[in-house]
Protein backbone atom coordinates (compact mmCIF):
# COMPACT_ATOMS: atom_id res chain seq x y z
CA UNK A 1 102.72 32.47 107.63
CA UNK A 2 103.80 32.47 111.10
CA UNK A 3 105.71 35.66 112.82
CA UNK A 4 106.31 37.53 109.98
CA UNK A 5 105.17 40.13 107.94
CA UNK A 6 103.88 40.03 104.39
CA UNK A 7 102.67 42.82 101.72
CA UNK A 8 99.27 41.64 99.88
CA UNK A 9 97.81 43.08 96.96
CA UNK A 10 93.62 43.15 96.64
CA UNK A 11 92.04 41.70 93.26
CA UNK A 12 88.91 43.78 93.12
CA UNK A 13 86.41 41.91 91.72
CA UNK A 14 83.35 44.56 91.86
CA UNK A 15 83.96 48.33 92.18
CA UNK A 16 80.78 49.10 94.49
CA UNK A 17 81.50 46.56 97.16
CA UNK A 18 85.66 47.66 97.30
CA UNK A 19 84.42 50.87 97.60
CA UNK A 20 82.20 50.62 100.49
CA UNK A 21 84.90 48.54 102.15
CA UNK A 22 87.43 51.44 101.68
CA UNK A 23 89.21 49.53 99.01
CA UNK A 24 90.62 50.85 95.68
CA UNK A 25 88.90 49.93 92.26
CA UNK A 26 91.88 49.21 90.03
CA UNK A 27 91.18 45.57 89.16
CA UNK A 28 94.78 44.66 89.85
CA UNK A 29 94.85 46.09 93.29
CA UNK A 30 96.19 49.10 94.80
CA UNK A 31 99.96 49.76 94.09
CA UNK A 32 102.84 48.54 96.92
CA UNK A 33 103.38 51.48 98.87
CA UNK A 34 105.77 49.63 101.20
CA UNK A 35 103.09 49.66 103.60
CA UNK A 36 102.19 46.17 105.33
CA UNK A 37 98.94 44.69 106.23
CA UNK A 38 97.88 42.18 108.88
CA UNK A 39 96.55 38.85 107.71
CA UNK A 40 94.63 35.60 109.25
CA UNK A 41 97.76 33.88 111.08
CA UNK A 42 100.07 36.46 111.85
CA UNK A 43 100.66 36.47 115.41
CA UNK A 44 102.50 39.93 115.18
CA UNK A 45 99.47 41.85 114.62
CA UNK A 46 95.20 41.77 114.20
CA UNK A 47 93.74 40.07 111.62
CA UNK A 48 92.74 41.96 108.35
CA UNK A 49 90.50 40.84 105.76
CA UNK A 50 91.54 39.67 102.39
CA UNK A 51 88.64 39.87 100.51
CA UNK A 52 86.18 42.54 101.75
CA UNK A 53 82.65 41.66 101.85
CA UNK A 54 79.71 43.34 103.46
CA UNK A 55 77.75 40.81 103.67
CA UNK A 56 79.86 38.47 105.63
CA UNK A 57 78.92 36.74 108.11
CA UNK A 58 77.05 34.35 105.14
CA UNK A 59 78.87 31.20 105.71
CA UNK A 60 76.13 29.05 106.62
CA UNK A 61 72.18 28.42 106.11
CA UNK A 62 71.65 30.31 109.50
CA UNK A 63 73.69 33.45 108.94
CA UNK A 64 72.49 33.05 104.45
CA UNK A 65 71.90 37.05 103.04
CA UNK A 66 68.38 37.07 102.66
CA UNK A 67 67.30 38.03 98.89
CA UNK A 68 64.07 39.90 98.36
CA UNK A 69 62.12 38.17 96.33
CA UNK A 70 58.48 38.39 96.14
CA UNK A 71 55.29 38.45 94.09
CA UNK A 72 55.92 42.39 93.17
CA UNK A 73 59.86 41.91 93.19
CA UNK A 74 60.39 38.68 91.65
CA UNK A 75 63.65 38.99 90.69
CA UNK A 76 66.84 40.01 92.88
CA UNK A 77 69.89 40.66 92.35
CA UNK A 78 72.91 40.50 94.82
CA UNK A 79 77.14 41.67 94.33
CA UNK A 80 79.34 39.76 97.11
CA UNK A 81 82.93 38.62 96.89
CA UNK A 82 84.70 35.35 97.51
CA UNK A 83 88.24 33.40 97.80
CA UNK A 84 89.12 29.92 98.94
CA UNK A 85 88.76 30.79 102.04
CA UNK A 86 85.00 30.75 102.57
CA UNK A 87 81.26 29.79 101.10
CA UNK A 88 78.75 32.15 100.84
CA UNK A 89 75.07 31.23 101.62
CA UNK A 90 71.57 33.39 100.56
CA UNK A 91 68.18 32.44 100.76
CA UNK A 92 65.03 33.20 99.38
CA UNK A 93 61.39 32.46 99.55
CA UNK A 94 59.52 32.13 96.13
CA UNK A 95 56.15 33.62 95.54
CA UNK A 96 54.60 31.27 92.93
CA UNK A 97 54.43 27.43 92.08
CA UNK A 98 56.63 27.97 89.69
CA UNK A 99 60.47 27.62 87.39
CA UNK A 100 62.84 29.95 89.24
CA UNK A 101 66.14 30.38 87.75
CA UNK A 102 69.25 31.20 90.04
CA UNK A 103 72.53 32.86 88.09
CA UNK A 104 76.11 33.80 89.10
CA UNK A 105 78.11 35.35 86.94
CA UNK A 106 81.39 36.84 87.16
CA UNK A 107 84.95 37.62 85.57
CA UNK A 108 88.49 35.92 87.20
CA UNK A 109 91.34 38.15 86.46
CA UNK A 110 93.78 37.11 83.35
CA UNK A 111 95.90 35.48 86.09
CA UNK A 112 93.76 33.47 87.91
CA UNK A 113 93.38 30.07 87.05
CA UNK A 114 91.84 28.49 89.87
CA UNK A 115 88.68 30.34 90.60
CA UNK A 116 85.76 28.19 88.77
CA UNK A 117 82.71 29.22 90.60
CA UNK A 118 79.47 26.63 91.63
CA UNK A 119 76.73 27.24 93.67
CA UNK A 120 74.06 24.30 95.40
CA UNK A 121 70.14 25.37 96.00
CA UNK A 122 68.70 23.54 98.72
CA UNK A 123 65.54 23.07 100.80
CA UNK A 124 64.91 23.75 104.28
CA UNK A 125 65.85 19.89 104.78
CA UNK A 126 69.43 20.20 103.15
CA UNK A 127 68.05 18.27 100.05
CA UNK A 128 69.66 19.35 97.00
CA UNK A 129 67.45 20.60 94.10
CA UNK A 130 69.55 22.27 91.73
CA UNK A 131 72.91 22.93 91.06
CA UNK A 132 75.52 24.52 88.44
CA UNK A 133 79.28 23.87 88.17
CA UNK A 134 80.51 24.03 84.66
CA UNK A 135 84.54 24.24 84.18
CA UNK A 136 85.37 27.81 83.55
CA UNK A 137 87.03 28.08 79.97
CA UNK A 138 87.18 31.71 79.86
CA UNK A 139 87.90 34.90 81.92
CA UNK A 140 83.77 35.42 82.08
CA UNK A 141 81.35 32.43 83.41
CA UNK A 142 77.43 32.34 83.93
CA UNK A 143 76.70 29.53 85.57
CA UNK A 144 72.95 28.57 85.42
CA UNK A 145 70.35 26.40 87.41
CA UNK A 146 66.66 26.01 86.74
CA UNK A 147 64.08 24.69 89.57
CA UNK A 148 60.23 23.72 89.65
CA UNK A 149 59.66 26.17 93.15
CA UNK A 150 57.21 25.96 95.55
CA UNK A 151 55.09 28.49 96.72
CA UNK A 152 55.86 30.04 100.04
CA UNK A 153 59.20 27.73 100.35
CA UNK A 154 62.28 28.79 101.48
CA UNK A 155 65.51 27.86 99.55
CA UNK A 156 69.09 28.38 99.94
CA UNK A 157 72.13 28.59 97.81
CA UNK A 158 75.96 28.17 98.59
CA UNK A 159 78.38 29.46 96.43
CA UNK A 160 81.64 27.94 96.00
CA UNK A 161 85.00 27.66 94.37
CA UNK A 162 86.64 30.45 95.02
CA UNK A 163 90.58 30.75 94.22
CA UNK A 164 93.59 32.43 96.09
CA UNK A 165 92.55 35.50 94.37
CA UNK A 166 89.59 37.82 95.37
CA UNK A 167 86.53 37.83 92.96
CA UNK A 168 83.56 39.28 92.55
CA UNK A 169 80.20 38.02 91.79
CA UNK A 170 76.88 38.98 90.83
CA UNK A 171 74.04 35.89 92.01
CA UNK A 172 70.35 36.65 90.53
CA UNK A 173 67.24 34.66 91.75
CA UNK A 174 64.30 35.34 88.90
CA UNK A 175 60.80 33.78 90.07
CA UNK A 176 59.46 35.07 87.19
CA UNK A 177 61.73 33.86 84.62
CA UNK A 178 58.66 31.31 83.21
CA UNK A 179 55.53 32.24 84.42
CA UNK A 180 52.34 33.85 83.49
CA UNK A 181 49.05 35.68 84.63
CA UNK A 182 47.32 32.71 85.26
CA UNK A 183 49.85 31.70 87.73
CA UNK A 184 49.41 29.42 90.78
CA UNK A 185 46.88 27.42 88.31
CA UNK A 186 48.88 23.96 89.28
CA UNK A 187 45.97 21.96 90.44
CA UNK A 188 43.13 20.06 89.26
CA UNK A 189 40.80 22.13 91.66
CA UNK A 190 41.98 25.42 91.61
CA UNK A 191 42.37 25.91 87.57
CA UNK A 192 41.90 29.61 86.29
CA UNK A 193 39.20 30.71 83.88
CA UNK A 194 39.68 30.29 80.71
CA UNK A 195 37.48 32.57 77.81
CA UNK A 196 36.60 31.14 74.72
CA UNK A 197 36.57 31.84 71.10
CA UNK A 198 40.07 33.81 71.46
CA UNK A 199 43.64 32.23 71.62
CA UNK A 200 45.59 33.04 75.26
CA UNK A 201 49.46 32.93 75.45
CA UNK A 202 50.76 31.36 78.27
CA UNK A 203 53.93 29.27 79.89
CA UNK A 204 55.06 25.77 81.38
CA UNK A 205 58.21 24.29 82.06
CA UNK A 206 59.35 20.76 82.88
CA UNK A 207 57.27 19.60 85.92
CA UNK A 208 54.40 22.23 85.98
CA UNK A 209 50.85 21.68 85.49
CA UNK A 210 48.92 24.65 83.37
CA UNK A 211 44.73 24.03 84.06
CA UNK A 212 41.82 25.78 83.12
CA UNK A 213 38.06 26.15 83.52
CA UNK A 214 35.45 27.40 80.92
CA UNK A 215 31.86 26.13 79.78
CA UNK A 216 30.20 25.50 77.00
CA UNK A 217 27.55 27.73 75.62
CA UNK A 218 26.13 25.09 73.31
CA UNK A 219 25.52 21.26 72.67
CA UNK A 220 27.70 21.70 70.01
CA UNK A 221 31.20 20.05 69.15
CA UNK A 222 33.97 21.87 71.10
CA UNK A 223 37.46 22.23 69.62
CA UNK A 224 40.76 22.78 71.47
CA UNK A 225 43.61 23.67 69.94
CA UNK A 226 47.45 24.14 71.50
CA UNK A 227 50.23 25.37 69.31
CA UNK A 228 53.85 25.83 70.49
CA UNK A 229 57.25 26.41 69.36
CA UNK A 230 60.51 25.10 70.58
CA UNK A 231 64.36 25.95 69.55
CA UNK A 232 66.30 23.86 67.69
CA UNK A 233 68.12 22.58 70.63
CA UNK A 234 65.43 21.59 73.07
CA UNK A 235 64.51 18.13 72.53
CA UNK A 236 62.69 17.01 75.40
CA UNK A 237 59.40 19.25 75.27
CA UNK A 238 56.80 17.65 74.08
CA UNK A 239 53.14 18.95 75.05
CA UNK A 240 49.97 17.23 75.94
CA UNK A 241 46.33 18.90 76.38
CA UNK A 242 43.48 16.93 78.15
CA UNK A 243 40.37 17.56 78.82
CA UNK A 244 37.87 16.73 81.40
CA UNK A 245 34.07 17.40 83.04
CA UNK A 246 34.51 18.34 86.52
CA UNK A 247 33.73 14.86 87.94
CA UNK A 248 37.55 14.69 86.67
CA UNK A 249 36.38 11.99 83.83
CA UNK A 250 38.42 11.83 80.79
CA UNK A 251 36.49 13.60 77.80
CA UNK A 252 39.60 13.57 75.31
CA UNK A 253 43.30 14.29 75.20
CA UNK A 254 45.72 15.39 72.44
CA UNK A 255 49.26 14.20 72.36
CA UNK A 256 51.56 13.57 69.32
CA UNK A 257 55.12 13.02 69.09
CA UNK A 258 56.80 16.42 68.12
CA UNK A 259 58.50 15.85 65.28
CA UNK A 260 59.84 19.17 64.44
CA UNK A 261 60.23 22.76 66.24
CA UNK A 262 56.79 23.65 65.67
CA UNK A 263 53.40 21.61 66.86
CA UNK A 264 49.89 21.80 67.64
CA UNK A 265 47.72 19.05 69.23
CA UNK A 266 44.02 19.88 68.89
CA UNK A 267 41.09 17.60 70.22
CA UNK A 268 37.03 17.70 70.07
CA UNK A 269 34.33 16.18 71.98
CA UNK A 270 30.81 16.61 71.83
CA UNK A 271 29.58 19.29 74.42
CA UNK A 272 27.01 19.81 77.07
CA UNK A 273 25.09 22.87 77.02
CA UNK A 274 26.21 25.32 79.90
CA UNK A 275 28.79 23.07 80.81
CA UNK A 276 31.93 23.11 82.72
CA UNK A 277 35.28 21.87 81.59
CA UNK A 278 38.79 21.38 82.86
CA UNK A 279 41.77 21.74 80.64
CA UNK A 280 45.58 20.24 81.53
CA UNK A 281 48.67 21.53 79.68
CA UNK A 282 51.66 19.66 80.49
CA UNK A 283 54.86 18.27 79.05
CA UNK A 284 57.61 20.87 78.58
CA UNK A 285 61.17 19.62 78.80
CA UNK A 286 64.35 21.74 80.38
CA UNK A 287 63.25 24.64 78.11
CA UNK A 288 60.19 27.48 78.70
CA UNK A 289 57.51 26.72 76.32
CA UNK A 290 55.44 29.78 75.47
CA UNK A 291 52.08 28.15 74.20
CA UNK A 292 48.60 29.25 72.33
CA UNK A 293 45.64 27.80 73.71
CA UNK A 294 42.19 28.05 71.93
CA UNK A 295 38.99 27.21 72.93
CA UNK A 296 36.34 27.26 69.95
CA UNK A 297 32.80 26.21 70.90
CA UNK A 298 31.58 27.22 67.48
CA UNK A 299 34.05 25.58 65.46
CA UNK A 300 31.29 23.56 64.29
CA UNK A 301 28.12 24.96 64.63
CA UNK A 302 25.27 26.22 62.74
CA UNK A 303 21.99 29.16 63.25
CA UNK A 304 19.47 26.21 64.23
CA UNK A 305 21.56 24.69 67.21
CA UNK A 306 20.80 23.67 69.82
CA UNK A 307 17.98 21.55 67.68
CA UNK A 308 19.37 18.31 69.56
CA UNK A 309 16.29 16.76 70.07
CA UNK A 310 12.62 16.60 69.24
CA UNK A 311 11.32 19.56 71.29
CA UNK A 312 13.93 21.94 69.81
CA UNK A 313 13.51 20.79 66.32
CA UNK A 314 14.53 24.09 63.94
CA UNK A 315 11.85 25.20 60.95
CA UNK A 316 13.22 23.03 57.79
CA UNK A 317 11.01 24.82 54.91
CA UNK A 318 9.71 22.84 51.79
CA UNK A 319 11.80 24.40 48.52
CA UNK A 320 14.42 26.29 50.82
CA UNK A 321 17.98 24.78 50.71
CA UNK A 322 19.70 25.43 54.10
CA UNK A 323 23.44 25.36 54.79
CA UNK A 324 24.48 23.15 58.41
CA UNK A 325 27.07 21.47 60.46
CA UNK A 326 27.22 18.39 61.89
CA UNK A 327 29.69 16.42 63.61
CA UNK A 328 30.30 12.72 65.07
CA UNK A 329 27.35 12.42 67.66
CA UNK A 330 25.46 15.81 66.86
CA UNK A 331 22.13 15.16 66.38
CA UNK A 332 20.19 17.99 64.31
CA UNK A 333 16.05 17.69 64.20
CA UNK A 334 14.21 19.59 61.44
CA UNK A 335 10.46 20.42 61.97
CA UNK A 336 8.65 20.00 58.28
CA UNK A 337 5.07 21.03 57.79
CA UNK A 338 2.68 20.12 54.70
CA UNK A 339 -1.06 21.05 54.05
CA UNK A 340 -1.43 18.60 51.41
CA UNK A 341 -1.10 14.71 50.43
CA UNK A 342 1.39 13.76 48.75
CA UNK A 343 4.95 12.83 48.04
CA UNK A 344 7.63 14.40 49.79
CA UNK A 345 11.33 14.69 50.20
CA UNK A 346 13.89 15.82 52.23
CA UNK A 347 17.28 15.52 50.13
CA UNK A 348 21.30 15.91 52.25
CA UNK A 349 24.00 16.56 50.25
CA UNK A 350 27.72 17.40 51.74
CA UNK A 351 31.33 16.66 50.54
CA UNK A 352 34.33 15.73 53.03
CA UNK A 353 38.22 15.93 53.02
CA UNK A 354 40.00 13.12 51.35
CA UNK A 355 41.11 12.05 54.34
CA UNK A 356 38.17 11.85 56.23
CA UNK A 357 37.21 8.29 56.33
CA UNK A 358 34.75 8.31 58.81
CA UNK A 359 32.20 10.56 58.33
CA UNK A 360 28.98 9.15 56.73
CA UNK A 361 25.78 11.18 57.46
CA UNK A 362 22.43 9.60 57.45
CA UNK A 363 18.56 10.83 57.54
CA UNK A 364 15.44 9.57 59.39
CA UNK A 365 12.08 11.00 58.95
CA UNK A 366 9.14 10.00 61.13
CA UNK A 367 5.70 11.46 61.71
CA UNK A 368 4.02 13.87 64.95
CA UNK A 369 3.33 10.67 66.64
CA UNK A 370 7.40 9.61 66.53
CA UNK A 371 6.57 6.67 63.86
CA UNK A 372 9.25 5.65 61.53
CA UNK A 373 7.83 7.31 57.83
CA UNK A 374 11.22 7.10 55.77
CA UNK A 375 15.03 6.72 55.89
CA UNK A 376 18.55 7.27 53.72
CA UNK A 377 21.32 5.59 54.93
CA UNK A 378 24.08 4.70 51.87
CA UNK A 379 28.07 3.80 52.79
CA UNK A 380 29.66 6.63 51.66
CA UNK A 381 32.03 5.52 49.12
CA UNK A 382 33.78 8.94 47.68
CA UNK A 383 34.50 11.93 49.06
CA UNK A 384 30.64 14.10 47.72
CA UNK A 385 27.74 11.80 48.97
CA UNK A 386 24.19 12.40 48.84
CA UNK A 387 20.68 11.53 50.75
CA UNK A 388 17.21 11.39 50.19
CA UNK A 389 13.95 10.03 51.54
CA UNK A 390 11.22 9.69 50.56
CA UNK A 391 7.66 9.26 51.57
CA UNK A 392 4.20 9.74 50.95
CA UNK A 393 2.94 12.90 53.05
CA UNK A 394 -0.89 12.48 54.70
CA UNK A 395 -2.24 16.35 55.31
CA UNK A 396 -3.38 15.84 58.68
CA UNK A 397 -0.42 13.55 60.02
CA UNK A 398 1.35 16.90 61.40
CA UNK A 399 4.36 17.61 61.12
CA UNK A 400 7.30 15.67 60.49
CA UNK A 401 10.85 15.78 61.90
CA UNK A 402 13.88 15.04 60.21
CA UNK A 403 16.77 13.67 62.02
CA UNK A 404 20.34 14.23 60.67
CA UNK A 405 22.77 12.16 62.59
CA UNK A 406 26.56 11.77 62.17
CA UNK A 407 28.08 8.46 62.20
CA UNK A 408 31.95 8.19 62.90
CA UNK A 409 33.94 11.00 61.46
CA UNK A 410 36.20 13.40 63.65
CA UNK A 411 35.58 16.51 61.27
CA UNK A 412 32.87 18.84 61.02
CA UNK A 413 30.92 17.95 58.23
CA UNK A 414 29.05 21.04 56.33
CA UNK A 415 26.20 20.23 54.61
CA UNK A 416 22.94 21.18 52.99
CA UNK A 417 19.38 20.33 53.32
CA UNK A 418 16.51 19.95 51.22
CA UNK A 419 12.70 19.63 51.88
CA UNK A 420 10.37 18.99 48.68
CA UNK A 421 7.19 18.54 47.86
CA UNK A 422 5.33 16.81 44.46
């Protein structure tokens, strides 16, 4: 208005800022006293500001209120004020490779209808990364904005939509909102150790990459196992696992549709003996997914292993049954010795899930020299099966080995063994 004089009434939209400007903190402004007060385009008098904030000047990228956040701090919280008459910009620098949620909240007085606040996050290029601006249907809005952060990048955020009326705001930045202690692991090379034999609970989100190192004790089967749980409302996360040596070759992978709220992919491979491994989680949707990972290098094992080959073959004694494991490719040698002619046996006997339709162990015996003496090798046709061979033992032929040897099958197969004599 233009050489006149107006009174104006302050909305205060948060008590602590009004207050440091000098301003009262009844929500519907001070009362007219009859006093006047100078505003933006009166030529009769200085200008005066309508909507008090301390942290003006923030109108632009290069004048944005820095928010602290950092690795010990990762979350900050700010109170500012805003009308139609200007933007407010912040800026922060995020400590991890990781989600970082940004929030404004805030509360419009029961007569203002226009304010309907939205806010832009942006890199240091002015590209857009994330943004919120949902109508405002009641008095109190949240408006909410998830992005896959960089570490050591700076970001900024305008806020917007301000109406004739003052308001206050509250704008949070939260680093940490999906994250965990094996955060920055983002990157093939630089995954973080990983101990086996207990489960770890950890995080991902959308675009981030969860990997992990640990070795094998054994030449034993390995199992992996991943287990999450989603609400009902986030249909996008889906998680894979995969698994490879540290030449980056493919060893196996794990990934089923989710069909419900609750899923676990698990994998196995056959292991190397003080070996390395890298594990990848990835998949999550717009939701955090807290996951269980297990690594079990014993989930199919046995007292005798490593007996992979001939020079570790384990003690198989004549007329003592012995309980073992086997699985897909394991090889397990047995070392039998005899001090007399004669026949001899050695005898496997194991039962399998019904839905195992793969595994079908078989048995090869040959003498000190490595010469075939005997083998039992039958289809298995039900879910019990067993083995025997047979041969004709010569006292000073040594001692024989037995070969059990896995063929097909994804399951660990328990079973028992058998030497006899006469």
């Amino acid at each position: 208005m233009s050489g006149g004089r107006q009174t104006r009434s302050v909305w205060v939209g948060m008590a602590a800022l009004f207050a440091a400007a000098g301003c009262g903190d009844d929500a519907s402004g001070p009362a007219d006293d009859g006093g006047t007060e100078d505003v933006a385009g009166d030529e009769g008098g200085e200008v005066g500001p309508t909507c008090p904030d301390p942290l003006e000047p923030n109108d632009d990228t290069a004048t944005a209120t820095a928010l602290a956040v950092s690795a010990a701090t990762p979350r900050a919280t700010q109170s500012a004020t805003i009308d139609s008459t200007s933007a407010d910009f912040f800026s922060f620098v995020v400590p991890l490779d990781d989600p970082t949620e940004v929030t404004v909240s805030y509360t419009a007085g029961a007569s203002d209808t226009e304010t309907d606040l939205r806010f832009f996050v942006r890199d240091v290029a002015g590209t857009s990364v994330a943004e919120a601006w949902n109508e405002r249907t009641e008095a109190s809005e949240t408006e909410r904005a998830w992005l896959n952060a960089s570490t050591g990048t700076e970001y900024s955020v305008e806020v917007t939509g301000g109406g004739a009326a003052c308001a206050g705001y509250d704008i949070v930045v939260d680093a940490a909102i999906c994250t965990d202690a094996d955060e920055d692991n983002d990157a093939q090379d630089d995954p973080a150790p990983l101990a086996t034999g207990t489960a770890v609970e950890r995080t991902t989100w959308q675009d981030d990459a969860d990997y992990f190192r640990f070795a094998t004790p054994l030449d034993d089967p390995v199992r992996v196992t991943l287990s999450y749980t989603v609400p009902a409302t986030d249909t996008d996360s889906d998680l894979r696992l995969f698994a490879y040596d540290l030449a980056g070759t493919s060893v196996a992978e794990a990934w089923n549709e989710r069909t419900g709220t609750t899923e676990t992919e698990e994998t196995w491979w056959q292991a190397d003996t003080a070996t390395e491994y890298v594990l990848l989680v990835e998949g999550a949707g717009a939701s955090c997914v807290e996951y269980s990972l297990l690594v079990d290098p014993a989930a199919c094992t046995d007292p005798d292993e490593d007996n992979d080959d001939t020079a570790s073959a384990a003690d198989l004694p004549v007329g003592t049954p012995l309980e073992r494991t086997n699985w897909q490719e394991d090889l397990d040698y047995y070392r039998v010795s005899t001090t007399s002619a004669g026949p001899m046996s050695v005898t496997v006997s194991y039962t399998v899930d019904a839905a195992d339709t793969g595994s079908d162990l078989r048995v090869f015996v040959y003498d000190a020299a490595g010469g075939d003496v005997a083998q039992a090798w039958n289809t298995r046709t039900g879910t019990s099966e067993t083995e025997t061979a047979t041969w004709d033992a010569v006292a000073s032929a040594g001692p024989y080995v037995v070969l059990v040897e896995g063929a097909g099958g994804v399951a660990c197969v328990t079973y028992t063994i058998e030497a006899a004599s006469g």
